[in-house]
N, C-alpha and C. Protein backbone atom coordinates (compact mmCIF):
# COMPACT_ATOMS: atom_id res chain seq x y z
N UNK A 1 -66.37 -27.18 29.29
CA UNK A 1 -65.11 -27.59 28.76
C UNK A 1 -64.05 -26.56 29.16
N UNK A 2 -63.05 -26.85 29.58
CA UNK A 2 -61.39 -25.95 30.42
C UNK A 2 -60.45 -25.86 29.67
N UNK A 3 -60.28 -25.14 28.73
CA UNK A 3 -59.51 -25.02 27.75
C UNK A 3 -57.96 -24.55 28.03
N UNK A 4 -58.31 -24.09 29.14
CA UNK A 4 -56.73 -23.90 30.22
C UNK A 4 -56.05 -24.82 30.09
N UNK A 5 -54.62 -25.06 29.88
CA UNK A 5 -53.70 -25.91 30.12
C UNK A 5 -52.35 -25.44 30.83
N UNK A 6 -52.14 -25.14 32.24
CA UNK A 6 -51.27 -24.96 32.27
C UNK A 6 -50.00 -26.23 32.81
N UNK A 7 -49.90 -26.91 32.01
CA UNK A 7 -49.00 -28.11 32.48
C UNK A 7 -47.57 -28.12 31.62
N UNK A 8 -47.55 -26.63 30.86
CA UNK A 8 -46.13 -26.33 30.58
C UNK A 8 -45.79 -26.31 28.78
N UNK A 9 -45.16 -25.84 28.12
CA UNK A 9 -45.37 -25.68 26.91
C UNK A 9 -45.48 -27.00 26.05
N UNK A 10 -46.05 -26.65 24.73
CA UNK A 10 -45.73 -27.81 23.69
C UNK A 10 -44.77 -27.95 22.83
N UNK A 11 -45.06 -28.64 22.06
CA UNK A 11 -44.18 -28.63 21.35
C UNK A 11 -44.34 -27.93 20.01
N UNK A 12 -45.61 -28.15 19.54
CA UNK A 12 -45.74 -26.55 18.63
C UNK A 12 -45.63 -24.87 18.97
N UNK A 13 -45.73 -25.29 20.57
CA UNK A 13 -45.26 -23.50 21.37
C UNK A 13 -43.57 -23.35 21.19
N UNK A 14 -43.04 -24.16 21.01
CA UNK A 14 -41.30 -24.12 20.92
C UNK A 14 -41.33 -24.64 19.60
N UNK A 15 -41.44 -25.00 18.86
CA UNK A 15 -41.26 -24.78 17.56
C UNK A 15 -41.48 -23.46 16.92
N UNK A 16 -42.92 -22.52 16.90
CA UNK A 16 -43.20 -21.44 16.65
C UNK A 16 -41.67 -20.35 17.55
N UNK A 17 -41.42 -20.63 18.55
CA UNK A 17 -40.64 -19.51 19.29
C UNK A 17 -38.83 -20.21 18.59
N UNK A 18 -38.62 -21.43 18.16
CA UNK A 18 -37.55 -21.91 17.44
C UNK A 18 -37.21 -20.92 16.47
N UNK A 19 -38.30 -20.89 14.96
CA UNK A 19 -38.59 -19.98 14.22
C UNK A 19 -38.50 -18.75 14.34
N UNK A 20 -39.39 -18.43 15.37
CA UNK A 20 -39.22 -16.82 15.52
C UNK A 20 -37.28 -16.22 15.50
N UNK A 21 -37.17 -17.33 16.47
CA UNK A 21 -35.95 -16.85 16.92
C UNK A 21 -34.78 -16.74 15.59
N UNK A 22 -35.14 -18.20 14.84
CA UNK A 22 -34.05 -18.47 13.78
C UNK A 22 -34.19 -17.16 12.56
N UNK A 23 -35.18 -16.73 12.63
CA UNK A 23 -35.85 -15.68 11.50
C UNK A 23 -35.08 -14.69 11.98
N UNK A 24 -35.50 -14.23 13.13
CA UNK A 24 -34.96 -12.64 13.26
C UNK A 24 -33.61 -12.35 13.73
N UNK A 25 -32.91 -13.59 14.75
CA UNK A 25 -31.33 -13.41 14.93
C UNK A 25 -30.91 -12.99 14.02
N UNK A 26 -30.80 -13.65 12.93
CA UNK A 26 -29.56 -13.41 11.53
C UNK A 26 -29.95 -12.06 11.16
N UNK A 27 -31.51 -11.66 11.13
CA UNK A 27 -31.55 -10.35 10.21
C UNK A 27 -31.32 -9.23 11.15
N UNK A 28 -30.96 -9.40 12.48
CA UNK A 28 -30.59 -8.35 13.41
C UNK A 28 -29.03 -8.48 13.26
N UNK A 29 -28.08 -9.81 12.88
CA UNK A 29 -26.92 -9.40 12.77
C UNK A 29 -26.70 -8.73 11.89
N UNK A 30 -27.15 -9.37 10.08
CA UNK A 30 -26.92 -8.44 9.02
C UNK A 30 -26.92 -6.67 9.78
N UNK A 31 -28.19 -6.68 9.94
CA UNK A 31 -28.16 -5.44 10.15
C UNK A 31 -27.02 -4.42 10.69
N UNK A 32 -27.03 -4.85 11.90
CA UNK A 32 -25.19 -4.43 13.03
C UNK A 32 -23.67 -4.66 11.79
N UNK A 33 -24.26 -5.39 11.70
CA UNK A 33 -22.83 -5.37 10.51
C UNK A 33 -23.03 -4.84 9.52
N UNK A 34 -23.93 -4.93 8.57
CA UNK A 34 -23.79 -3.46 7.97
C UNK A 34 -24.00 -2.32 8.15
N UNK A 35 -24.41 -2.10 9.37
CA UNK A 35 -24.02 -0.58 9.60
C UNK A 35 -22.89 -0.48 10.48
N UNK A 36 -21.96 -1.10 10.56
CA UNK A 36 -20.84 -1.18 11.34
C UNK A 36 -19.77 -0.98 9.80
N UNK A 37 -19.96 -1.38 8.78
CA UNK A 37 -18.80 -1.24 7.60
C UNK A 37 -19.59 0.03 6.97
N UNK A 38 -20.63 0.36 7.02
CA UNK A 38 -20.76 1.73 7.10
C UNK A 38 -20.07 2.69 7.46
N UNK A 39 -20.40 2.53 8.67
CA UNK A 39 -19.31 3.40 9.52
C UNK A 39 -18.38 3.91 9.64
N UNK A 40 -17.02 2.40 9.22
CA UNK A 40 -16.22 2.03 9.14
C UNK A 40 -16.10 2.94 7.62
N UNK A 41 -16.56 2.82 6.42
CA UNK A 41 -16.40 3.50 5.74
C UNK A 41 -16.80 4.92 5.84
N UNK A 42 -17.78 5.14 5.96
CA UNK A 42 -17.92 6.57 6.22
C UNK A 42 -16.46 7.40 7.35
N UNK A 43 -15.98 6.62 7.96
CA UNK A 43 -15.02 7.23 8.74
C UNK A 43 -13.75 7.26 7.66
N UNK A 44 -13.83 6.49 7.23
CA UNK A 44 -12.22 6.52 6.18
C UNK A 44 -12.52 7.41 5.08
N UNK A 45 -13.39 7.57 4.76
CA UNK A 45 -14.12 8.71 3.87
C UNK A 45 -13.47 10.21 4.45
N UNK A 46 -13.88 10.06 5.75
CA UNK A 46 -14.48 11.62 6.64
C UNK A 46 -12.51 11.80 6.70
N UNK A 47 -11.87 11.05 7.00
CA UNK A 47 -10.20 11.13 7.28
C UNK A 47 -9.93 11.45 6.41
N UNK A 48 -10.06 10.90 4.87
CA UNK A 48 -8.81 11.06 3.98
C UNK A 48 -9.32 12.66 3.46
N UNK A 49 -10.81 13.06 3.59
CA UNK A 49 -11.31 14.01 3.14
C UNK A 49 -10.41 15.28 4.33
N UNK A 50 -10.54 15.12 5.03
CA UNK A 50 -9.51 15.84 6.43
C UNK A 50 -8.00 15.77 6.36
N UNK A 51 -7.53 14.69 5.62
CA UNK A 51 -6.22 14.51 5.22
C UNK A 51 -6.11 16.16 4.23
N UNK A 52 -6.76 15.67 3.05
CA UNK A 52 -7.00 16.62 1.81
C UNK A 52 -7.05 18.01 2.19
N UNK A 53 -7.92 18.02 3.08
CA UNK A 53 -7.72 19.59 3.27
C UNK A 53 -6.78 19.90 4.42
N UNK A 54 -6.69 19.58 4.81
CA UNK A 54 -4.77 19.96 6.22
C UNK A 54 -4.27 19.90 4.69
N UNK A 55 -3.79 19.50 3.81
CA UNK A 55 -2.51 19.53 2.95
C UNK A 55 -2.82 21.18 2.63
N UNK A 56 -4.02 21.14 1.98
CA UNK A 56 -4.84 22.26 0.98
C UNK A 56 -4.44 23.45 1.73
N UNK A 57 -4.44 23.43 3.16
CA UNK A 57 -4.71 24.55 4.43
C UNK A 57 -3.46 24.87 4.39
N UNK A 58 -2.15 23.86 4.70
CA UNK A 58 -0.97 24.08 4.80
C UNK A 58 -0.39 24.80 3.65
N UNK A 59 -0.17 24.60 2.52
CA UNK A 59 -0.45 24.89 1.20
C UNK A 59 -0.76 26.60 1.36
N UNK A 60 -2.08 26.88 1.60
CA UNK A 60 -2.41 28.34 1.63
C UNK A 60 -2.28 28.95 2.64
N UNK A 61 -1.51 28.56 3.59
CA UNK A 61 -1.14 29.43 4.84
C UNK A 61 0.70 29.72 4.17
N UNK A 62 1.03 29.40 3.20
CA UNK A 62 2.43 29.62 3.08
C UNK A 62 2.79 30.61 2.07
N UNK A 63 4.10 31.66 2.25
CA UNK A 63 4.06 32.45 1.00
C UNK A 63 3.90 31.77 -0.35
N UNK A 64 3.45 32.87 -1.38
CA UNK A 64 3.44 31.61 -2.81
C UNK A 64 4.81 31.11 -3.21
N UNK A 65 5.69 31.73 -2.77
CA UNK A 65 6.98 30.89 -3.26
C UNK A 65 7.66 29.80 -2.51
N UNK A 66 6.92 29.54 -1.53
CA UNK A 66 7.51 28.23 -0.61
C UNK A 66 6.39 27.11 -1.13
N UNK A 67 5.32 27.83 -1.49
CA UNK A 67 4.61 26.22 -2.38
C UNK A 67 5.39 25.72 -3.57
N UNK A 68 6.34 24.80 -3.23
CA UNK A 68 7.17 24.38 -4.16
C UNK A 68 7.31 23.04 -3.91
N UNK A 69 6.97 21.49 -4.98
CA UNK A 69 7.47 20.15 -4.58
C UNK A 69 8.91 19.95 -4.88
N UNK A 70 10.21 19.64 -3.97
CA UNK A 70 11.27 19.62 -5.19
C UNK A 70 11.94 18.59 -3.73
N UNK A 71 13.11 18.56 -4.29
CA UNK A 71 14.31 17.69 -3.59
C UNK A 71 14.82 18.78 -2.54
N UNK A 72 14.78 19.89 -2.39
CA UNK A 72 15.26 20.68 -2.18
C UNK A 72 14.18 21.20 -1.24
N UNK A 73 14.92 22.06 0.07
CA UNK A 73 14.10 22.12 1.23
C UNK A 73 12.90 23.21 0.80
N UNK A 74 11.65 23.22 1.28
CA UNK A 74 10.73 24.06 0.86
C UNK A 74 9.62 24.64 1.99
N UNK A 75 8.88 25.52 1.95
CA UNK A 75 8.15 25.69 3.72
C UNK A 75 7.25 24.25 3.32
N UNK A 76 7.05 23.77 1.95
CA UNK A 76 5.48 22.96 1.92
C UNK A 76 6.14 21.54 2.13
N UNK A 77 7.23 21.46 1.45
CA UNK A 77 8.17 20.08 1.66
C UNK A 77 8.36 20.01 3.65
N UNK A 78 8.95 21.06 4.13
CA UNK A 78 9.43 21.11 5.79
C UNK A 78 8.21 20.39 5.96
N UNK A 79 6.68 21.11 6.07
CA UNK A 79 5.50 21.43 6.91
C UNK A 79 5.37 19.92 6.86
N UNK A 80 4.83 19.52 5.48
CA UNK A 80 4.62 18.36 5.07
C UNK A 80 5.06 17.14 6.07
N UNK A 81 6.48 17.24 5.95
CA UNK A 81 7.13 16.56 6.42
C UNK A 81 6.67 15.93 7.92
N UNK A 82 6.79 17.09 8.43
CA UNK A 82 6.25 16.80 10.29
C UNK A 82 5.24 15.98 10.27
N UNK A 83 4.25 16.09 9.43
CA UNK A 83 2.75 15.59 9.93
C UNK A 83 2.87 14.13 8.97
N UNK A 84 3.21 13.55 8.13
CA UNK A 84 3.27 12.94 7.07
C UNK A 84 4.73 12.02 6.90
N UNK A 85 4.15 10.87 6.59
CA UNK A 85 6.21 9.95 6.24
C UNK A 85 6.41 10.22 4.42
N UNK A 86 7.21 10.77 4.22
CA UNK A 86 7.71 11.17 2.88
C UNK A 86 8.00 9.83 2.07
N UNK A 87 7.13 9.10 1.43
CA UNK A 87 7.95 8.22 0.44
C UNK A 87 8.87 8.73 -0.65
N UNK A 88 8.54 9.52 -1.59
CA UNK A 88 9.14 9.93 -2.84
C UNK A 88 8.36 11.18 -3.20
N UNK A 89 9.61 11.47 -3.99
CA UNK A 89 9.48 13.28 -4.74
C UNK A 89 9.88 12.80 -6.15
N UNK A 90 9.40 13.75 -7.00
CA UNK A 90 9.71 13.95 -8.19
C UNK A 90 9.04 14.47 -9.30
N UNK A 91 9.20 15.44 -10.23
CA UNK A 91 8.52 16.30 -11.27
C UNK A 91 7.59 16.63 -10.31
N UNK A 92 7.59 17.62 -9.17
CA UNK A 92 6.38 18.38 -8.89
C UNK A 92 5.41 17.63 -7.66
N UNK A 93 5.96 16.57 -7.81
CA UNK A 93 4.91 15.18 -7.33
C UNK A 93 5.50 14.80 -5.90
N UNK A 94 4.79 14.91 -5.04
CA UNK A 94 5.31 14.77 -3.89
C UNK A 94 4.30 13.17 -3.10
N UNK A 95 4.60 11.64 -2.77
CA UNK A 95 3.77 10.93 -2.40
C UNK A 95 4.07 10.73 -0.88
N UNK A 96 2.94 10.60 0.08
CA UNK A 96 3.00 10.83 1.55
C UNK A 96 2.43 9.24 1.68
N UNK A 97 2.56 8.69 3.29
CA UNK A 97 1.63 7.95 3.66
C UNK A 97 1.59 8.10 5.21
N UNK A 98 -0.09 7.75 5.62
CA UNK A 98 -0.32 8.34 6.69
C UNK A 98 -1.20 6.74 7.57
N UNK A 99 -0.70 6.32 8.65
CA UNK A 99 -1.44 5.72 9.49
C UNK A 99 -2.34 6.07 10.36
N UNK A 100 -3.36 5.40 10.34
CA UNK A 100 -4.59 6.03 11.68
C UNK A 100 -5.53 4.75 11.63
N UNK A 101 -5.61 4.13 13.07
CA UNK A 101 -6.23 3.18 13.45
C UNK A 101 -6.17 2.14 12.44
N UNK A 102 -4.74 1.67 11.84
CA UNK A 102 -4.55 0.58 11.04
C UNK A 102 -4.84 0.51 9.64
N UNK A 103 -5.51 1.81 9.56
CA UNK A 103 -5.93 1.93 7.87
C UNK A 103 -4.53 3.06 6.87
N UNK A 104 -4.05 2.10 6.41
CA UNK A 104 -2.81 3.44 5.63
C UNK A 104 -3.60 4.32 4.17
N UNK A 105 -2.96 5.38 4.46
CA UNK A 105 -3.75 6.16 3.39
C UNK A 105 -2.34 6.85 2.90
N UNK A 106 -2.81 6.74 1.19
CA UNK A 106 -1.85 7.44 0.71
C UNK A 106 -2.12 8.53 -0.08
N UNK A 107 -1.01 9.48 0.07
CA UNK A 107 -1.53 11.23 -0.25
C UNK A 107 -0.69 11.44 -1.42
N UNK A 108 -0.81 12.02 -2.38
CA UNK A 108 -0.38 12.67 -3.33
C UNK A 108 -0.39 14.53 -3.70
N UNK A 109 0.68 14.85 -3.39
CA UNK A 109 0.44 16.10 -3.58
C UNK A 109 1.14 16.51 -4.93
N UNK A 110 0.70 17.29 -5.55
CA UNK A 110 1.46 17.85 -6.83
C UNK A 110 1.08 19.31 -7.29
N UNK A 111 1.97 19.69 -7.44
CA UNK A 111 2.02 21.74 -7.31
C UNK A 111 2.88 21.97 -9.11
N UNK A 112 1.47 22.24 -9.64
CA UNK A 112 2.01 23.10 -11.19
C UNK A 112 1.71 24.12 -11.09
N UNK A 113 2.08 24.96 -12.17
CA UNK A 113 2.31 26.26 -12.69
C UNK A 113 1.25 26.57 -13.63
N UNK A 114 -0.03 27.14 -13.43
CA UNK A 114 -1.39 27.02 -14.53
C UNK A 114 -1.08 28.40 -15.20
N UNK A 115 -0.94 27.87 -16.66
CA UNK A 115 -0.71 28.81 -17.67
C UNK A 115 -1.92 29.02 -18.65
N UNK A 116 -2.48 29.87 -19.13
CA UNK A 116 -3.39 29.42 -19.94
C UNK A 116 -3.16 29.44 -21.22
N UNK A 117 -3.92 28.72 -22.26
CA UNK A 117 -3.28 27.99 -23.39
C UNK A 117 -3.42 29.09 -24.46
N UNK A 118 -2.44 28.66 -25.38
CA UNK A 118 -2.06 29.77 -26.18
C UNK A 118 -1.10 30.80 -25.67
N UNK A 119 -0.12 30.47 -25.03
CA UNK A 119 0.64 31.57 -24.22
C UNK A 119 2.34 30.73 -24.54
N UNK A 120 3.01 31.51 -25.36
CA UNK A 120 4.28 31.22 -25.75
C UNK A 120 5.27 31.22 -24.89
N UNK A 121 6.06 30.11 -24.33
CA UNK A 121 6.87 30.22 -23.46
C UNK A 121 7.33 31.45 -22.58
N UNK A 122 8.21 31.93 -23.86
CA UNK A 122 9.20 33.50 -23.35
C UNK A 122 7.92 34.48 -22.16
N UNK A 123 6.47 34.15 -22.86
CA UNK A 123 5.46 35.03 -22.05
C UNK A 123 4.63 34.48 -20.93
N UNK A 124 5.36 33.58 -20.39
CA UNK A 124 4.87 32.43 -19.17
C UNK A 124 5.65 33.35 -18.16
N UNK A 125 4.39 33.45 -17.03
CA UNK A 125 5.39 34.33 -15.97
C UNK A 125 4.59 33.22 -14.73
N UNK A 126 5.24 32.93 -13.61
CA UNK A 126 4.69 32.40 -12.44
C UNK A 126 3.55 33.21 -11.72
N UNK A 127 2.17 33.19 -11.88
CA UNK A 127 1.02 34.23 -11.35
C UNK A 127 0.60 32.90 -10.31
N UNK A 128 -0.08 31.86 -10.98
CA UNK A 128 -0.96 30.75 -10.63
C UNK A 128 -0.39 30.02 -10.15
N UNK A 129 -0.76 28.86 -9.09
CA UNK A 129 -0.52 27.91 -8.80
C UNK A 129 -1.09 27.04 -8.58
N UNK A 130 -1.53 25.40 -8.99
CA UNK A 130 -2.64 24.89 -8.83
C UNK A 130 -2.16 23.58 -8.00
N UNK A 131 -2.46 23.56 -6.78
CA UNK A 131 -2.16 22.10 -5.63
C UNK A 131 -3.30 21.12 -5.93
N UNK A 132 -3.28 19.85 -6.18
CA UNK A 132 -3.78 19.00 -5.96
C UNK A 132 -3.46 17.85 -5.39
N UNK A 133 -4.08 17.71 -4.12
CA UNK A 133 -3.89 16.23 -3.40
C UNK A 133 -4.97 15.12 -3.98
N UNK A 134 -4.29 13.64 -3.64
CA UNK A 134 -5.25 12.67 -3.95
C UNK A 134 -4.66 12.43 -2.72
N UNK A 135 -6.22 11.71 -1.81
CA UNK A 135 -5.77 10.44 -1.15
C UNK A 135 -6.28 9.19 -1.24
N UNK A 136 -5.78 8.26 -1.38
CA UNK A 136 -6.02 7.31 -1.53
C UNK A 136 -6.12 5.90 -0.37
N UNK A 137 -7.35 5.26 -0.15
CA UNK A 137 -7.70 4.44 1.04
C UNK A 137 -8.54 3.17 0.39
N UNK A 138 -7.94 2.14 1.75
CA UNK A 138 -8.94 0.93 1.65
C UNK A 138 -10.26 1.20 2.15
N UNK A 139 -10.79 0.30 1.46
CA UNK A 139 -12.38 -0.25 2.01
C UNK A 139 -13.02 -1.01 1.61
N UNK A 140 -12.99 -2.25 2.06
CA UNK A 140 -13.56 -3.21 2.03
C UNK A 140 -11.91 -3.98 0.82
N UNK A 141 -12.91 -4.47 -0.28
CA UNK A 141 -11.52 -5.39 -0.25
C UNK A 141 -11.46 -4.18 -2.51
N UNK A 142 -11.56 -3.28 -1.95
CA UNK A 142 -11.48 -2.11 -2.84
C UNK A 142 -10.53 -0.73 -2.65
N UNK A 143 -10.02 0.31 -3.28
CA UNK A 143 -9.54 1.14 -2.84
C UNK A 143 -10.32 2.47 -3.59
N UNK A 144 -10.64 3.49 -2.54
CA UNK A 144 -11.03 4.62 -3.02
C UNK A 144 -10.15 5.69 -3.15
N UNK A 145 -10.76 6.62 -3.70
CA UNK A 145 -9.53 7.95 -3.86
C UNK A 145 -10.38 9.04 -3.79
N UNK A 146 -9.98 10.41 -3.17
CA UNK A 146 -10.69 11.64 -2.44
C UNK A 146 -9.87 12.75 -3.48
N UNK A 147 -9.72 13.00 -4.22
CA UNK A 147 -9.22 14.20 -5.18
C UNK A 147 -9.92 15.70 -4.89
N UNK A 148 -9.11 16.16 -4.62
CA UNK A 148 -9.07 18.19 -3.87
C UNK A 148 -8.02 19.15 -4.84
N UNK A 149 -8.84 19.89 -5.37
CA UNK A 149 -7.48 20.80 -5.43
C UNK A 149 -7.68 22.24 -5.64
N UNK A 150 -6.88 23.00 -5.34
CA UNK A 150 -6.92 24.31 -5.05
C UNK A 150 -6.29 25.23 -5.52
N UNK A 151 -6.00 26.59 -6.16
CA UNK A 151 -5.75 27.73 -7.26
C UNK A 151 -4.82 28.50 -5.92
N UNK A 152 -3.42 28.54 -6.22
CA UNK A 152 -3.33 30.24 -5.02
C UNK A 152 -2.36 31.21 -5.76
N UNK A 153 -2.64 32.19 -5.91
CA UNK A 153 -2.30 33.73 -6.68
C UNK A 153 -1.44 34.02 -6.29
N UNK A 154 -0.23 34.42 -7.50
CA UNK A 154 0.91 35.17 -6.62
C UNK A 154 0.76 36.54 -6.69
N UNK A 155 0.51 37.55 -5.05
CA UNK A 155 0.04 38.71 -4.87
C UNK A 155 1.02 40.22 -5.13
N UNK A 156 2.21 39.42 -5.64
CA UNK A 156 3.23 40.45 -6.22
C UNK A 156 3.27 40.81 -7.90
């Protein structure tokens, strides 16, 4: 008995390879696509976190008295400025927004005066300064936020 057949496939040989195929296409796209919004997130992650610290950097490369948010020209207001589109200032609060590859991210910087508690006005002297940026980004159909902030001493 010749159990050989070569006179070309069946039809249970293309059904089985139908299957195969219908099974594993889709779970090879899932796959590519979610690690593609991965990515995609992990990169908007890795930026706004790089946003945060350029502010933080700029910030501590300046004397302590030019870290100042105000209406009024400042080295952190100038610096700012160049790298960043200025929406609005006010009480301390300075809000930025920044484009890169279509994703807008928005920065918040705000510069107080850290006093510690129990300390009566008249005996508040400017030593501390505490910067904190937020930035804030899309992803997916959500928004995240990257919060940094940093202490700088006045050395006089």
């Amino acid at each position: 008995m010749n159990f050989k057949n070569n006179k070309g496939y069946t039809g249970i040989d293309i059904s089985v390879a139908m299957i195969i195929i219908l099974i594993f296409i889709p779970t090879i796209f899932g796959i590519v696509y979610n690690m593609q919004k991965i990515r995609a997130k992990s990169e908007r992650e890795s930026k706004a976190i790089s946003i945060a610290t350029d502010v933080l950097e700029i910030a501590r490369s300046l004397d302590y008295s030019e870290v100042v948010i105000s209406n009024e020209d400042s080295g952190l207001k100038n610096l700012l400025n160049n790298k960043y589109t200025i929406l609005e200032i006010s009480n301390n609060t300075a809000n930025y927004s920044y484009s890169d590859n279509n994703v807008h991210y928005k920065i918040q910087v705000m510069v107080s005066n850290y006093y510690p508690s129990g300390i009566e006005d008249d005996e508040k002297h400017d030593y501390v300064k505490q910067v904190t940026v937020t930035v804030t980004y899309p992803t997916g159909n959500t928004t995240k936020s990257i919060n940094i902030s940093t202490v700088l001493q006045n050395k006089n």
